[in-house]
C-alpha atoms as a PDB file:
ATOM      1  CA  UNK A   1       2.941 -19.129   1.060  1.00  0.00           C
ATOM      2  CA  UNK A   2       1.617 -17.112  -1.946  1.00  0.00           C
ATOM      3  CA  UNK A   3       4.001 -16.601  -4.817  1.00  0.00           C
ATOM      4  CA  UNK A   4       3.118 -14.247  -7.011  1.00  0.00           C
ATOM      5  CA  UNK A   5       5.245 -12.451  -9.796  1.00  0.00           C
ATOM      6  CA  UNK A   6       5.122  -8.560 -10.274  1.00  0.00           C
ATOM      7  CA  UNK A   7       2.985  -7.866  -7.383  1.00  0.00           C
ATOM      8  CA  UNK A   8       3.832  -4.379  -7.429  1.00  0.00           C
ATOM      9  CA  UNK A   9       3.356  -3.646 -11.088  1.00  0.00           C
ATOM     10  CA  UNK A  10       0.021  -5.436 -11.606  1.00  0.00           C
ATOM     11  CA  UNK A  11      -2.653  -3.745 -11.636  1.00  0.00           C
ATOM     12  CA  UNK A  12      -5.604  -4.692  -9.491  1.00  0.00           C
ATOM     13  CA  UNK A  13      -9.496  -4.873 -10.931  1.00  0.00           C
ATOM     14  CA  UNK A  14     -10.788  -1.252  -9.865  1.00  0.00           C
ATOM     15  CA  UNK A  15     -14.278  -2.889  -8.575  1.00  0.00           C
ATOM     16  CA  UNK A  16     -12.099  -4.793  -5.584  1.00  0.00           C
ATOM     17  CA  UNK A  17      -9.789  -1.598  -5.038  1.00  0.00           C
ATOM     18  CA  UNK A  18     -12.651   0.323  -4.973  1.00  0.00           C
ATOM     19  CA  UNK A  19     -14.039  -2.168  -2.428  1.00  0.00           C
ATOM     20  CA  UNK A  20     -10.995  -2.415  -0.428  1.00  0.00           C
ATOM     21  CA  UNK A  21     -10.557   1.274  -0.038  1.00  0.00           C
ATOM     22  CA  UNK A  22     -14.382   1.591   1.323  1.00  0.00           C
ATOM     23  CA  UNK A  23     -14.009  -1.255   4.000  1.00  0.00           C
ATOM     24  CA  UNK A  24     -11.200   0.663   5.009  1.00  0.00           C
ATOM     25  CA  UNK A  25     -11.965   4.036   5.233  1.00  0.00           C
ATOM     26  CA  UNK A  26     -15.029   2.443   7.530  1.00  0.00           C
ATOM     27  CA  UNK A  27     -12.259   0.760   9.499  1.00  0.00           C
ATOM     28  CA  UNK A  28     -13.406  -2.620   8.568  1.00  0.00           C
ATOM     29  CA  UNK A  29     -10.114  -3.968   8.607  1.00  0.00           C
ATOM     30  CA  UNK A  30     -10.891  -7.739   8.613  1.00  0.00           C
ATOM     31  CA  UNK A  31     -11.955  -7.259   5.120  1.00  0.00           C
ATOM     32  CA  UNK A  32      -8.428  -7.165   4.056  1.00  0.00           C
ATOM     33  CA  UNK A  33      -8.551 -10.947   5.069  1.00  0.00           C
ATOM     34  CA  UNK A  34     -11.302 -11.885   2.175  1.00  0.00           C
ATOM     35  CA  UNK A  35      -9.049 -10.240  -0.671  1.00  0.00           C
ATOM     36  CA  UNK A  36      -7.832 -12.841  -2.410  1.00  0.00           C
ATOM     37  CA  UNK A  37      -5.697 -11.113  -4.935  1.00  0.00           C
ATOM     38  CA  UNK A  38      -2.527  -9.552  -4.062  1.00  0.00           C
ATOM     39  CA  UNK A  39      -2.107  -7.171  -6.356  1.00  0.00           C
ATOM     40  CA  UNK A  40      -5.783  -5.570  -4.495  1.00  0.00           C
ATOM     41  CA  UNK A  41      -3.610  -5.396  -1.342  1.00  0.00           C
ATOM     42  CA  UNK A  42      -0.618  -4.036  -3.286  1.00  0.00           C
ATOM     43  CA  UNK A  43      -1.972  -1.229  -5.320  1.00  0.00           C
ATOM     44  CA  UNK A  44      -3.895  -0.151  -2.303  1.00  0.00           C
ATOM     45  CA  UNK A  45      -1.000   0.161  -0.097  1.00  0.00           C
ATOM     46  CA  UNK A  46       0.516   1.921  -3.380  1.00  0.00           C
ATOM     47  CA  UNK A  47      -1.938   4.251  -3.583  1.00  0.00           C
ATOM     48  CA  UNK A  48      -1.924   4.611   0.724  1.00  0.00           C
ATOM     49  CA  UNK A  49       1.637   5.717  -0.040  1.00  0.00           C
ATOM     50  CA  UNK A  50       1.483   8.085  -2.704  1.00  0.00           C
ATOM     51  CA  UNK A  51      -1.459   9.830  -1.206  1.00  0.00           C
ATOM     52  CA  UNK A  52       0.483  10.517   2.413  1.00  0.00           C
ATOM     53  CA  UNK A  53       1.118  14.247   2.894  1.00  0.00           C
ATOM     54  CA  UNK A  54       4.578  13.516   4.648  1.00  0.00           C
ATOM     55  CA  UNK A  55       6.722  10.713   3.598  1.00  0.00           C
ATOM     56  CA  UNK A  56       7.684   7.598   5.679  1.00  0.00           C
ATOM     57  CA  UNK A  57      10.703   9.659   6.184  1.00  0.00           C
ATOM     58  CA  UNK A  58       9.992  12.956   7.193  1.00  0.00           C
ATOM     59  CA  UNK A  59      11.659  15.576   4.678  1.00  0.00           C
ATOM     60  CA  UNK A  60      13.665  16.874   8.416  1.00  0.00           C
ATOM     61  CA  UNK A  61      15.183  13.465   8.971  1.00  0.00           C
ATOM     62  CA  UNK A  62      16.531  13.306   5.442  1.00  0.00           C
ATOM     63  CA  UNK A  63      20.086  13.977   6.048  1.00  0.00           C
ATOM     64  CA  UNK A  64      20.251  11.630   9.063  1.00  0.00           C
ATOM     65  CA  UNK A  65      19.070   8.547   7.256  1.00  0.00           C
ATOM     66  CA  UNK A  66      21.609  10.301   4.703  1.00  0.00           C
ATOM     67  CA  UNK A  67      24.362  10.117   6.936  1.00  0.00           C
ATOM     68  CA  UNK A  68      23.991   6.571   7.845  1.00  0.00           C
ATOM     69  CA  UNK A  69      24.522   5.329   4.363  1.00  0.00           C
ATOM     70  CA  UNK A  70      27.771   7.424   3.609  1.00  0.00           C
END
C-alpha cells in the first residue's frame, strides 16, 4: 500500500503530466500502470475534473443531492 502525504496538493513534474495526458488522450490506458508517482495520477485526475463541461453532479440534480443532506 502506498502512503503518501498531500497527494492532492503536490504538484506533479510537468514532463510526466505531460506524458500521462498524451498516453491517454491515445487511449493507452496501461500507461497509467508505469507512473510511479502519485501525485502524476492525482493532478491529472485534478485537471480531468476541472476541465469537465458538466460536473459529476449535474447542475439539474443539485437540489436532490440537496435534499438528501437536510
Amino acid at each position: 500500500m502506498m502512503k503518501e502525504v498531500g497527494i492532492f496538493r503536490a504538484t506533479a513534474p510537468k514532463r510526466q503530466l505531460s506524458a500521462l495526458e498524451t498516453h491517454a488522450a491515445r487511449g493507452n490506458y496501461s500507461y497509467f500502470e508505469e507512473v510511479k508517482s502519485p501525485h502524476v495520477l492525482a493532478n491529472y485526475l485534478k485537471q480531468v475534473l476541472r476541465e469537465m463541461k458538466e460536473p459529476l453532479i449535474p447542475f439539474d440534480q443539485y437540489e436532490d443531492y440537496d435534499s438528501l443532506g437536510a
